[in-house]
C-alpha atoms as a PDB file:
ATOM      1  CA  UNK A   1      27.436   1.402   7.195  1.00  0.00           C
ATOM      2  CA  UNK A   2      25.920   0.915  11.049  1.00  0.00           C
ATOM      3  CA  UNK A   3      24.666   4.791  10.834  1.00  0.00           C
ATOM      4  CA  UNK A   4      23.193   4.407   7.536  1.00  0.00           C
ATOM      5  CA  UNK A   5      21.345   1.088   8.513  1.00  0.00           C
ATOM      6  CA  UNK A   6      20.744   2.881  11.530  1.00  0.00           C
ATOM      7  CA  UNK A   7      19.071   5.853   9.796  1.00  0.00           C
ATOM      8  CA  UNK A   8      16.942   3.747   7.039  1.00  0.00           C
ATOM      9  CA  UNK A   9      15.701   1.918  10.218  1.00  0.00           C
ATOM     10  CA  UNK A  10      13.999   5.073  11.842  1.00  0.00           C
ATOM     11  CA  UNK A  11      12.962   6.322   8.114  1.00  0.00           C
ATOM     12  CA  UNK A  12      11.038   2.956   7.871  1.00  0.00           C
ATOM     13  CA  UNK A  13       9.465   2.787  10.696  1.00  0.00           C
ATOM     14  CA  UNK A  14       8.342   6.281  10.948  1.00  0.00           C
ATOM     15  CA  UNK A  15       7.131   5.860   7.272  1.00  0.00           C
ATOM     16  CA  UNK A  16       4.959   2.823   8.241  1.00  0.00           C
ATOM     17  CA  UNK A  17       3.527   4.758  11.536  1.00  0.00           C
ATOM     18  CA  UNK A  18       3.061   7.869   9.770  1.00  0.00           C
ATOM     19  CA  UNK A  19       2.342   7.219   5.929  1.00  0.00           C
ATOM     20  CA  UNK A  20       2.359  10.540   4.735  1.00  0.00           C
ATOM     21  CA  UNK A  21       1.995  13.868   6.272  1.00  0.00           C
ATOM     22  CA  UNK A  22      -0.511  17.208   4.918  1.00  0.00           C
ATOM     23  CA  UNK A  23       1.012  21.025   5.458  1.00  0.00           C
ATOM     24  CA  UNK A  24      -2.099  23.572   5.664  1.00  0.00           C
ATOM     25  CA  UNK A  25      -1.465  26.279   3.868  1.00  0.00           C
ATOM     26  CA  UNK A  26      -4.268  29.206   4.449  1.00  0.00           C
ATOM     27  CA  UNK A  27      -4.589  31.912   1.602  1.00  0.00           C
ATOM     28  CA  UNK A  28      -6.726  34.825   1.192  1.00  0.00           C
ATOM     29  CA  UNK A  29      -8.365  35.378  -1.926  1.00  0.00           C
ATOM     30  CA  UNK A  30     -10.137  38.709  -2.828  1.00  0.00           C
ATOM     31  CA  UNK A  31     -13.311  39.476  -1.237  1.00  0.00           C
ATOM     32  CA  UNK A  32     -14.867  37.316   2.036  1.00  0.00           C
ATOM     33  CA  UNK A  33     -13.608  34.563   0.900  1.00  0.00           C
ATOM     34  CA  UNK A  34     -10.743  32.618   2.795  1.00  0.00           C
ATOM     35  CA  UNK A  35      -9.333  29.601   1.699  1.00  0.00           C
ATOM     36  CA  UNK A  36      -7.804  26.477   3.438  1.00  0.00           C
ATOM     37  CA  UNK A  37      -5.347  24.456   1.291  1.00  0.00           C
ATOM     38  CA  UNK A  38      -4.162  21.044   2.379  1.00  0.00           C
ATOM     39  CA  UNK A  39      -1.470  19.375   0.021  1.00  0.00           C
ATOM     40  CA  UNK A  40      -0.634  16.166   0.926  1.00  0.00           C
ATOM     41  CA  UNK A  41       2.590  13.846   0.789  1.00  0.00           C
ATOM     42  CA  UNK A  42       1.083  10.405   0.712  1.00  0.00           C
ATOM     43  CA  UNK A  43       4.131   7.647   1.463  1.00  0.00           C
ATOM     44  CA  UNK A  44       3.414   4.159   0.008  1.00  0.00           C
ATOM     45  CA  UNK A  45       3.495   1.410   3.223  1.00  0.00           C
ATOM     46  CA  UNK A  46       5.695  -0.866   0.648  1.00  0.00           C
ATOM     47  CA  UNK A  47       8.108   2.214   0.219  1.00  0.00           C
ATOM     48  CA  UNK A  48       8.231   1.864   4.656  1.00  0.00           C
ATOM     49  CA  UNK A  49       8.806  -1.805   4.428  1.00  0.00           C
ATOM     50  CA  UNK A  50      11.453  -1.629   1.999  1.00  0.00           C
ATOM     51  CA  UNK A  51      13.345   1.052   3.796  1.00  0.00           C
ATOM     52  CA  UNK A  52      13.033  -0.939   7.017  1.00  0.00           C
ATOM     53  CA  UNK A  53      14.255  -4.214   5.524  1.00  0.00           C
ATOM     54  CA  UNK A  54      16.844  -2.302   3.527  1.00  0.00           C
ATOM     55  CA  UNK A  55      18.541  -0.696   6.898  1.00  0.00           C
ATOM     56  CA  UNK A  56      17.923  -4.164   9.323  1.00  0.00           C
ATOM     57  CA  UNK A  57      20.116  -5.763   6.496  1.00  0.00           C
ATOM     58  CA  UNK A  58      22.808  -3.092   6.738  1.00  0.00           C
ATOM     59  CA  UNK A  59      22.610  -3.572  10.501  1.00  0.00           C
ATOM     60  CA  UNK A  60      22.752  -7.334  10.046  1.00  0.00           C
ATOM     61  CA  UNK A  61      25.861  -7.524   7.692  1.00  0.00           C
ATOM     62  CA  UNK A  62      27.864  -4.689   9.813  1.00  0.00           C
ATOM     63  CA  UNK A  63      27.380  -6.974  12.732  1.00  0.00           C
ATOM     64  CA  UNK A  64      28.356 -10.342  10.944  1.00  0.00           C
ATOM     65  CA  UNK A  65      31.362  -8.417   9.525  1.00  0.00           C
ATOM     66  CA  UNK A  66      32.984  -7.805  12.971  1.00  0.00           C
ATOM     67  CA  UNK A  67      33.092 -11.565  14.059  1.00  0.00           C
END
């Protein structure tokens, strides 16, 4: 259970710092034309705070569990 508080700990955080990411994906049409195309993966700040929370809980019961 430590490693998997452990991991949901660095998801959340880097969710909150990062909140989604965009990939840029170039394609070329026929003709001149050249086209840029940016989808985006948006990640809710509540989805980071839950998965945060969720893991410092793990870490927090593991921890009570030894004593």
């Amino acid at each position: 259970m430590r490693l998997v508080g452990l991991v949901l700990v660095v998801l959340g955080a880097l969710a909150l710092g990062y909140q989604g990411f965009a990939q840029v994906i170039r394609e070329t049409l026929h003709g001149p034309a050249a086209a840029e195309v940016r989808p985006a993966v948006e990640i809710p700040p509540l989805a980071g705070g839950i998965t945060l929370v969720s893991g410092l809980i793990l870490l927090a019961a593991h921890d009570n569990r030894r004593e």
